[in-house]
C-alpha atoms as a PDB file:
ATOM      1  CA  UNK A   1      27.998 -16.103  -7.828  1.00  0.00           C
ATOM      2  CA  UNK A   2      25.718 -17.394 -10.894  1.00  0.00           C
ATOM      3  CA  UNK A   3      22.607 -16.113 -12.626  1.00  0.00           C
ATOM      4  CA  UNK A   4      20.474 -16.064  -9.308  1.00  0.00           C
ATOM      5  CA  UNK A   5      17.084 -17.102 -10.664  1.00  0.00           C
ATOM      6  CA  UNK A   6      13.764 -17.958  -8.779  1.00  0.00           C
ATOM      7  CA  UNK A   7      10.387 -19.601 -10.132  1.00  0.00           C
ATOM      8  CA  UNK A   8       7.018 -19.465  -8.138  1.00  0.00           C
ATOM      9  CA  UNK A   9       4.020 -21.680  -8.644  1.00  0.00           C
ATOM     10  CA  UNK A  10       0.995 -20.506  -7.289  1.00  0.00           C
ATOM     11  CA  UNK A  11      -1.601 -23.873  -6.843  1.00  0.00           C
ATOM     12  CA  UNK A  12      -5.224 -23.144  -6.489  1.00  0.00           C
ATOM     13  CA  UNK A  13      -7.286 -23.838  -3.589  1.00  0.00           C
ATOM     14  CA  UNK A  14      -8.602 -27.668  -3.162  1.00  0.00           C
ATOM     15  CA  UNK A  15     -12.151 -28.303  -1.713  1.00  0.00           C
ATOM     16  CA  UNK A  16     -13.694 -31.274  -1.300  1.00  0.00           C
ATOM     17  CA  UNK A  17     -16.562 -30.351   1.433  1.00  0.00           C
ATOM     18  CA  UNK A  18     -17.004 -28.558   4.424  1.00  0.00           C
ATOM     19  CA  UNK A  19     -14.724 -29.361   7.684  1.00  0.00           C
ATOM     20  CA  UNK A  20     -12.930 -32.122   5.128  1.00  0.00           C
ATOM     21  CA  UNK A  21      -9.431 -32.458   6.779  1.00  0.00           C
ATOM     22  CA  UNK A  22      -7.752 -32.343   3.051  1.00  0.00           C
ATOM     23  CA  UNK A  23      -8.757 -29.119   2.054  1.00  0.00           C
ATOM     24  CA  UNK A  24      -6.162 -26.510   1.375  1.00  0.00           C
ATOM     25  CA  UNK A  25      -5.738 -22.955   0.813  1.00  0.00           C
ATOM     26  CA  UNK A  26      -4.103 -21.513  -1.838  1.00  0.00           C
ATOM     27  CA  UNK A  27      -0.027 -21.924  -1.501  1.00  0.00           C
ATOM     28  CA  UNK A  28       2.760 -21.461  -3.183  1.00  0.00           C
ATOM     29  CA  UNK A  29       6.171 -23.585  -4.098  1.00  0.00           C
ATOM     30  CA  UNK A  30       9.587 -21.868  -4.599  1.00  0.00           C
ATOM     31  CA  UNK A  31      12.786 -23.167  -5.998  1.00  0.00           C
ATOM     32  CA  UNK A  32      16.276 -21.923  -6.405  1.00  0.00           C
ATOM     33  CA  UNK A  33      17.926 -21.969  -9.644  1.00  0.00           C
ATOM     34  CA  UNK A  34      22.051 -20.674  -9.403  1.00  0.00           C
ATOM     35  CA  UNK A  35      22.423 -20.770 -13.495  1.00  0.00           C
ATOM     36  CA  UNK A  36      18.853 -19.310 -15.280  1.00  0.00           C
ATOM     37  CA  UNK A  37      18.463 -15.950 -17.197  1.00  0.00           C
ATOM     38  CA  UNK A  38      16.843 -14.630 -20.547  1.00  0.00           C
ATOM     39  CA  UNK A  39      16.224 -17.100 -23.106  1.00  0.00           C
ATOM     40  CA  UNK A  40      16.779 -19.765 -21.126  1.00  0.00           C
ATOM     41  CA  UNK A  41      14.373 -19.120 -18.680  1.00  0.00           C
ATOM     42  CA  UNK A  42      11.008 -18.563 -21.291  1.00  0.00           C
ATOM     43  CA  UNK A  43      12.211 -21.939 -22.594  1.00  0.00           C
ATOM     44  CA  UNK A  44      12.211 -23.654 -19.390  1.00  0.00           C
ATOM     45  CA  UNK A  45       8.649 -21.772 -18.619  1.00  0.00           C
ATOM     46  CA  UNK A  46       7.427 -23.037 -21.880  1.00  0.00           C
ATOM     47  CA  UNK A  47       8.509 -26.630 -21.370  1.00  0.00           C
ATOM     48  CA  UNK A  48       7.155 -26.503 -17.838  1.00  0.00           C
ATOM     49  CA  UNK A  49       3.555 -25.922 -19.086  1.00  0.00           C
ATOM     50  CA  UNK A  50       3.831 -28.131 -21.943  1.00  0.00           C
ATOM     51  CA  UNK A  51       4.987 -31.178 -19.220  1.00  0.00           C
ATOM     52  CA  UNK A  52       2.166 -29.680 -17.229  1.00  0.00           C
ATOM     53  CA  UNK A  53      -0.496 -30.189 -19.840  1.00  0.00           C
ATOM     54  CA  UNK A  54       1.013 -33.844 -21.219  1.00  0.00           C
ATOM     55  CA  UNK A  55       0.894 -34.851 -17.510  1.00  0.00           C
ATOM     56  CA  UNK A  56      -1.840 -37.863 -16.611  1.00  0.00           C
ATOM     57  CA  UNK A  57      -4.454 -36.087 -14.569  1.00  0.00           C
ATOM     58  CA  UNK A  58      -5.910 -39.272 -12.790  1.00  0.00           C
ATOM     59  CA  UNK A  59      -7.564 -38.567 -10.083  1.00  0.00           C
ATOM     60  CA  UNK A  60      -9.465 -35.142  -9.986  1.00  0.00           C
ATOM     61  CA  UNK A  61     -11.231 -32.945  -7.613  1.00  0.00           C
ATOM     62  CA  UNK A  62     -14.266 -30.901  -7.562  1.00  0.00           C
ATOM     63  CA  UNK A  63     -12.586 -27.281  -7.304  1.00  0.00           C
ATOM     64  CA  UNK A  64      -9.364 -28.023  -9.574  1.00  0.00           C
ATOM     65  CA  UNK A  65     -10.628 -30.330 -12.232  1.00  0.00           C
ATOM     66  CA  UNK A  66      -8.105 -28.828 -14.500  1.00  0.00           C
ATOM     67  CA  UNK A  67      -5.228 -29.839 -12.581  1.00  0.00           C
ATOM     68  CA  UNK A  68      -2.552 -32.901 -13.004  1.00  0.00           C
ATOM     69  CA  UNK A  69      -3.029 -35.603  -9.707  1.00  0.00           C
ATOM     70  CA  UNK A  70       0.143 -34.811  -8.644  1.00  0.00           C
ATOM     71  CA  UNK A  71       0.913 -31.308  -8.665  1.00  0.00           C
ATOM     72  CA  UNK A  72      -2.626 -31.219  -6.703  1.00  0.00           C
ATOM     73  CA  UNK A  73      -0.146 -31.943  -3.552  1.00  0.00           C
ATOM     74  CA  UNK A  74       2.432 -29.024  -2.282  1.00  0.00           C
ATOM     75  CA  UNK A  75       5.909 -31.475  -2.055  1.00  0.00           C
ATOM     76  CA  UNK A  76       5.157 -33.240  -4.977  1.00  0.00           C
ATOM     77  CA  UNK A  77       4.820 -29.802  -6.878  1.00  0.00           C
ATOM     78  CA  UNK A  78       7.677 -28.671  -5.495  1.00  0.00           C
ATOM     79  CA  UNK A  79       9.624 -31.606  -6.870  1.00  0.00           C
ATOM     80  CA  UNK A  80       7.652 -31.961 -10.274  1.00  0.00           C
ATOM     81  CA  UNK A  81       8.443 -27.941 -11.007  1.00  0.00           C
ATOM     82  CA  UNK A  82      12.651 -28.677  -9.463  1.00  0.00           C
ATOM     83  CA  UNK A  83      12.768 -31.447 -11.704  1.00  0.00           C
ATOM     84  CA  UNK A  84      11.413 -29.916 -14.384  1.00  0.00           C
ATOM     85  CA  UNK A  85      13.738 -26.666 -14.197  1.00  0.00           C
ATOM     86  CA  UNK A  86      16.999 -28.762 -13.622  1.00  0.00           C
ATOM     87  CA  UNK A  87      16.965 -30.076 -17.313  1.00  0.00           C
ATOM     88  CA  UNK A  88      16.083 -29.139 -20.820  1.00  0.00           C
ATOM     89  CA  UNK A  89      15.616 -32.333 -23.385  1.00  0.00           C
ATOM     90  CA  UNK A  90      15.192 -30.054 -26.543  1.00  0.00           C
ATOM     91  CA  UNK A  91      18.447 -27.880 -25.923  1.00  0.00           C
ATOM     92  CA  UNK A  92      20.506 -30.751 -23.683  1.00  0.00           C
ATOM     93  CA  UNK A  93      20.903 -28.897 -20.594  1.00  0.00           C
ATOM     94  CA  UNK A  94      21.164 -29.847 -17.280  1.00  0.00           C
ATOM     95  CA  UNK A  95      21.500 -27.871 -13.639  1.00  0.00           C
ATOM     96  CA  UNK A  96      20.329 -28.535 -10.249  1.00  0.00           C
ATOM     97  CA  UNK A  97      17.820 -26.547  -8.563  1.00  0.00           C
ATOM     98  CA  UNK A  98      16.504 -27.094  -4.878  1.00  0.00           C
ATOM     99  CA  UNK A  99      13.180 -25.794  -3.315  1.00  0.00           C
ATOM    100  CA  UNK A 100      12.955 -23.181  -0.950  1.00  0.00           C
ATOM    101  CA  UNK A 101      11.216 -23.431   2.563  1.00  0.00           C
ATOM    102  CA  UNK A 102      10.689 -19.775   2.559  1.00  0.00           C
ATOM    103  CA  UNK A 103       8.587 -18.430  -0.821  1.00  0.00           C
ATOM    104  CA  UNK A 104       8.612 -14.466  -0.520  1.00  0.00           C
ATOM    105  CA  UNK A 105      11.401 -12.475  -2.742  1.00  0.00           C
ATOM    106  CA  UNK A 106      12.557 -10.722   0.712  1.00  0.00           C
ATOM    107  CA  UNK A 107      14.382 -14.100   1.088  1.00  0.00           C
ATOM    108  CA  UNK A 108      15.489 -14.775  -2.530  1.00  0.00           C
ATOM    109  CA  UNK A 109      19.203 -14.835  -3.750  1.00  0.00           C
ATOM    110  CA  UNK A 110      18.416 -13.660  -7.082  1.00  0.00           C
ATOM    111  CA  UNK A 111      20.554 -11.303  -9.503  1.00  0.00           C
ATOM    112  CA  UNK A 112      18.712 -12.335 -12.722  1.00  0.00           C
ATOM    113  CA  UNK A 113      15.149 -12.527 -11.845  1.00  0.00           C
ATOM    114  CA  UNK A 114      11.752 -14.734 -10.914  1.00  0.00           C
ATOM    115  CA  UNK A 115       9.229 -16.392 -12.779  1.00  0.00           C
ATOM    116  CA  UNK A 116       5.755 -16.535 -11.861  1.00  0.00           C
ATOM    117  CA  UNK A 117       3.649 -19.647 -12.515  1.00  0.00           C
ATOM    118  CA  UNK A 118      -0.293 -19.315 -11.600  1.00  0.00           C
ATOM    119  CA  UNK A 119      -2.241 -22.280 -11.787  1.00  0.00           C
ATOM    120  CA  UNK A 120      -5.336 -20.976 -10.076  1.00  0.00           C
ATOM    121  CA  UNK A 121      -7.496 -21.038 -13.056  1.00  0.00           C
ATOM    122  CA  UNK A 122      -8.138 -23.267 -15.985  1.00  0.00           C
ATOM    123  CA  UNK A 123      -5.642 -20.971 -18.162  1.00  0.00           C
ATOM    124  CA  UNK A 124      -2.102 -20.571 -16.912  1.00  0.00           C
ATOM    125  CA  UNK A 125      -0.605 -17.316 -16.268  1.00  0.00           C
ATOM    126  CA  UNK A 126       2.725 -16.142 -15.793  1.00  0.00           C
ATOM    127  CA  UNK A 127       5.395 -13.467 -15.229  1.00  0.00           C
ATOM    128  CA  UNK A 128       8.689 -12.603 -14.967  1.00  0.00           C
ATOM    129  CA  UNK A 129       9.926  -9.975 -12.352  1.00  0.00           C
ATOM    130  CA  UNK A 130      12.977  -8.249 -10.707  1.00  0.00           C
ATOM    131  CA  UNK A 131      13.951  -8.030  -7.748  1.00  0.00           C
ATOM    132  CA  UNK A 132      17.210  -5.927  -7.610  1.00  0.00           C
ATOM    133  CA  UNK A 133      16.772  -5.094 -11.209  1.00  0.00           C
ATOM    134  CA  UNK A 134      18.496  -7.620 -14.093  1.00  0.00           C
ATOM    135  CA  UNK A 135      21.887  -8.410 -15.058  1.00  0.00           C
ATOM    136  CA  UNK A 136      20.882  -7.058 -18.276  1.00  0.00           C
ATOM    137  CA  UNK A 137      21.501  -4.112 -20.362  1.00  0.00           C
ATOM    138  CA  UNK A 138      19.211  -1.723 -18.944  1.00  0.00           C
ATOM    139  CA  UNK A 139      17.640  -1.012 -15.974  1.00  0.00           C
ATOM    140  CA  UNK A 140      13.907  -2.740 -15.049  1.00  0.00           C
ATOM    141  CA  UNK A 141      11.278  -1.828 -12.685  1.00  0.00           C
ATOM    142  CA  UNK A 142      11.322  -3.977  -9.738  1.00  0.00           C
ATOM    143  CA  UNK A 143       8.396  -5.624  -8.949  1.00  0.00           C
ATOM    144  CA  UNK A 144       6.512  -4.908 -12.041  1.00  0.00           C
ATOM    145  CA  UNK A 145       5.190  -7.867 -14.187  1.00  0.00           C
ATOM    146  CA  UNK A 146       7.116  -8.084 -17.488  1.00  0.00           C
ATOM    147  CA  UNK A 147       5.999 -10.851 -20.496  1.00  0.00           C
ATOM    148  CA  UNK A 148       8.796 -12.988 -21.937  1.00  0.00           C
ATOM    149  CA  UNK A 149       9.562 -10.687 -24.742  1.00  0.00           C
ATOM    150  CA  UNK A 150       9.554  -7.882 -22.390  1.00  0.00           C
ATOM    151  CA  UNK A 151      12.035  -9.975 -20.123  1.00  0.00           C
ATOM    152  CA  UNK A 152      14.520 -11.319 -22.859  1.00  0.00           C
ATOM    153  CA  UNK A 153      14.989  -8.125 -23.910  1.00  0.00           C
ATOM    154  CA  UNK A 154      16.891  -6.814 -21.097  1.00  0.00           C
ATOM    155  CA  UNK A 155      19.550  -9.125 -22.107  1.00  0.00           C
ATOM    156  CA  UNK A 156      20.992 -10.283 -25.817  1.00  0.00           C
ATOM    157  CA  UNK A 157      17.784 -11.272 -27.246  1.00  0.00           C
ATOM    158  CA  UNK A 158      14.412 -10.985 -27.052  1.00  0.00           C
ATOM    159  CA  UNK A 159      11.900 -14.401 -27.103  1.00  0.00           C
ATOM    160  CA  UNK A 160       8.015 -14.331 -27.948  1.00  0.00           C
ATOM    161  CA  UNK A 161       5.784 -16.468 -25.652  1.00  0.00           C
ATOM    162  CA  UNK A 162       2.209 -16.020 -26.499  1.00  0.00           C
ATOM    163  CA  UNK A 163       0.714 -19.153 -25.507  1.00  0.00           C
ATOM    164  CA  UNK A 164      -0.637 -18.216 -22.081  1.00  0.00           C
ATOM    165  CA  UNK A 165      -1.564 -14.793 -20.458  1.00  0.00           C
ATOM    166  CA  UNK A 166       0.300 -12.317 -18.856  1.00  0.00           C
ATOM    167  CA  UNK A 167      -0.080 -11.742 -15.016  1.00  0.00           C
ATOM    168  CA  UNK A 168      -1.523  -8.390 -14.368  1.00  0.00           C
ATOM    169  CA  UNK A 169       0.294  -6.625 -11.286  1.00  0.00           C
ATOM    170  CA  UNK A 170      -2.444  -6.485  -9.188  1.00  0.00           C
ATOM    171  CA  UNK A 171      -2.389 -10.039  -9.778  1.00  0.00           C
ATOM    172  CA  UNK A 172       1.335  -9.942  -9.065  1.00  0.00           C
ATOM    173  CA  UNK A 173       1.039  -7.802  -5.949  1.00  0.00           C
ATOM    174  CA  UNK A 174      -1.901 -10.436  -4.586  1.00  0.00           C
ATOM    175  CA  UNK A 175       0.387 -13.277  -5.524  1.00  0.00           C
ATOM    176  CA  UNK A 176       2.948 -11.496  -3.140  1.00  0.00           C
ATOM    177  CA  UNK A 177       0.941 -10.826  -0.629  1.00  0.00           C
ATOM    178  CA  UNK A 178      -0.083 -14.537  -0.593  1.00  0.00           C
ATOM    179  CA  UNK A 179       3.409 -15.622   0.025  1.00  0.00           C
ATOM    180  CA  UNK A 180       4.191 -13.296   3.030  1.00  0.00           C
ATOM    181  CA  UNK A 181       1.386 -14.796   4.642  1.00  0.00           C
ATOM    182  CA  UNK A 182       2.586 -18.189   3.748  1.00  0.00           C
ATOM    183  CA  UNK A 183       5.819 -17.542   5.161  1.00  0.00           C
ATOM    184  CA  UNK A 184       4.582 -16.225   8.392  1.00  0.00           C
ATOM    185  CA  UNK A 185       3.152 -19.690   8.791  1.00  0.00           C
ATOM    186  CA  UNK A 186       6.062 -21.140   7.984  1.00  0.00           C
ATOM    187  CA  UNK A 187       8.033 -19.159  10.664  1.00  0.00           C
ATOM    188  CA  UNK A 188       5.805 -20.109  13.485  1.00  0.00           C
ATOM    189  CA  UNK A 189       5.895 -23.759  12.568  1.00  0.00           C
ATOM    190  CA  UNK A 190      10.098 -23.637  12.629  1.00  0.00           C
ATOM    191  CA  UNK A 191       9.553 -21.912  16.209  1.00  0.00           C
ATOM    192  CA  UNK A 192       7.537 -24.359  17.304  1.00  0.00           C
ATOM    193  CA  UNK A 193       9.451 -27.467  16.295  1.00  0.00           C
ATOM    194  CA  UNK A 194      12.505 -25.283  17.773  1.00  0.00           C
ATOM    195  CA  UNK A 195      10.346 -25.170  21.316  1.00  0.00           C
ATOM    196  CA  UNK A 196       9.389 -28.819  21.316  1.00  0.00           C
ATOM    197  CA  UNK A 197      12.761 -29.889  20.535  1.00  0.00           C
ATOM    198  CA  UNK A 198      14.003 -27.562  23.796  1.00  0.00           C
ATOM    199  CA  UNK A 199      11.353 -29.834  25.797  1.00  0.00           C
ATOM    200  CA  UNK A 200      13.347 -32.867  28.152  1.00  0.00           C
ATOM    201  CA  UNK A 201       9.756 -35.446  27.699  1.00  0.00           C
ATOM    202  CA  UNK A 202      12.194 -37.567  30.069  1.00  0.00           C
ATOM    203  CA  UNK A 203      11.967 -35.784  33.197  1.00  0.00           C
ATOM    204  CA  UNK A 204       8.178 -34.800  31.878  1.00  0.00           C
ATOM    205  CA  UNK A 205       7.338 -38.377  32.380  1.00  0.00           C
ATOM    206  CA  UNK A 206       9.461 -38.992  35.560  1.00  0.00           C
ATOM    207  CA  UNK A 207       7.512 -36.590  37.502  1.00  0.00           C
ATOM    208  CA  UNK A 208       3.999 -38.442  36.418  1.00  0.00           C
ATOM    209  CA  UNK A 209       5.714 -41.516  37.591  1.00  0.00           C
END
C-alpha cells in the first residue's frame, strides 16, 4: 500500500594513503519512502542537493574535497539523506522514511519509482528509474535513466530540473552493478554474525579450563 518510492546515494571513494585503515570504497545508502511520486519527488531531490551544498564541509579529505564532513561517513549519510526525505519546509510536508540494509532494486518495495543520487564527482548527478514500471499514465522502460521532466510526466504534471546532470545508463547500469556487490557483502556479514551468535563461548572456555 502507498507510493513505494526508493532514493540511492552513491558516495565516492575516500583515500587518505596507502594501507590507511579509513579508506573506503565506493558505497551506496538506500532508504525507503511509503508516500513519494512525481512532483514531489524532483522537489525533495532538489532540496536534497541544495541542503547538500549549504552543508558546513569542515573537515576535508584529499580524494573528496568537494564533499560535506558528514556525509563523508556511510550511517551518517544514511541519516542526513532519511532526514532530509522525511520533510519538506517550502511545501510543509512531513513522512517518515527508514534506510535499507540491503541497496539493490531486487529487494525494493517500490510501485512509484527510485531516485538516483551520485556524489562521486565534484558535479552531482542524478536519475530517476522504474522498477516495475510507474503508477503513472503510461508505461516506462524499466531500468532506463529518465530526467525529472521525463519522470513527472508519467504522472499529472511534468517538472523541469536542470540544475545538475543527468545519469547516463551506463552510468546507471555501473551504479547497479555497484550495489549487488555491496549487498553480497552485506549478506556474508548477516551470516556471519548469524554463525557467531550459534557459537556457546561458555563451554569454549570450559574446555581451556
Amino acid at each position: 500500500m502507498g507510493q513505494r518510492h526508493q532514493v540511492m546515494l552513491v558516495l565516492p571513494k575516500k583515500y587518505y594513503n596507502e594501507n590507511n585503515p579509513n579508506n573506503e570504497d565506493e558505497s551506496i545508502v538506500a532508504i525507503h519512502h511509503q508516500w513519494l511520486w512525481g512532483s514531489r519527488a524532483v522537489q525533495l531531490l532538489s532540496e536534497f542537493l541544495d541542503f547538500v551544498q549549504k552543508m558546513n564541509k569542515g573537515v576535508t579529505y584529499p580524494s573528496v574535497e568537494w564533499l560535506p564532513y558528514h556525509l563523508s561517513h556511510y550511517a551518517y549519510a544514511q541519516e542526513i539523506l532519511a532526514t532530509s526525505y522525511s520533510i519538506s519546509k517550502q511545501n510543509g510536508y512531513f513522512h517518515r522514511t527508514h534506510g535499507l540494509n540491503y541497496v539493490h532494486p531486487d529487494t525494493f518495495d517500490n510501485n512509484d519509482g527510485v531516485t538516483v543520487i551520485d556524489l562521486r564527482q565534484k558535479i552531482p548527478k542524478y536519475c530517476f528509474f522504474a522498477i516495475h514500471d510507474f503508477e503513472g499514465k503510461k508505461s516506462a522502460k524499466n531500468f532506463f535513466p529518465y530526467s525529472a521532466k521525463e519522470y513527472t510526466s508519467f504522472y499529472v504534471e511534468s517538472t523541469e530540473f536542470n540544475s545538475v546532470q543527468i545519469l547516463t545508463s551506463s552510468e546507471l547500469k555501473g551504479i547497479l552493478n555497484l550495489a549487488k556487490k555491496q549487498d553480497k557483502k552485506t549478506k556474508k556479514e548477516e551470516e556471519r554474525r548469524e554463525k557467531l551468535k550459534k557459537i556457546d563461548f561458555n563451554t569454549i572456555l570450559k574446555k581451556g579450563d
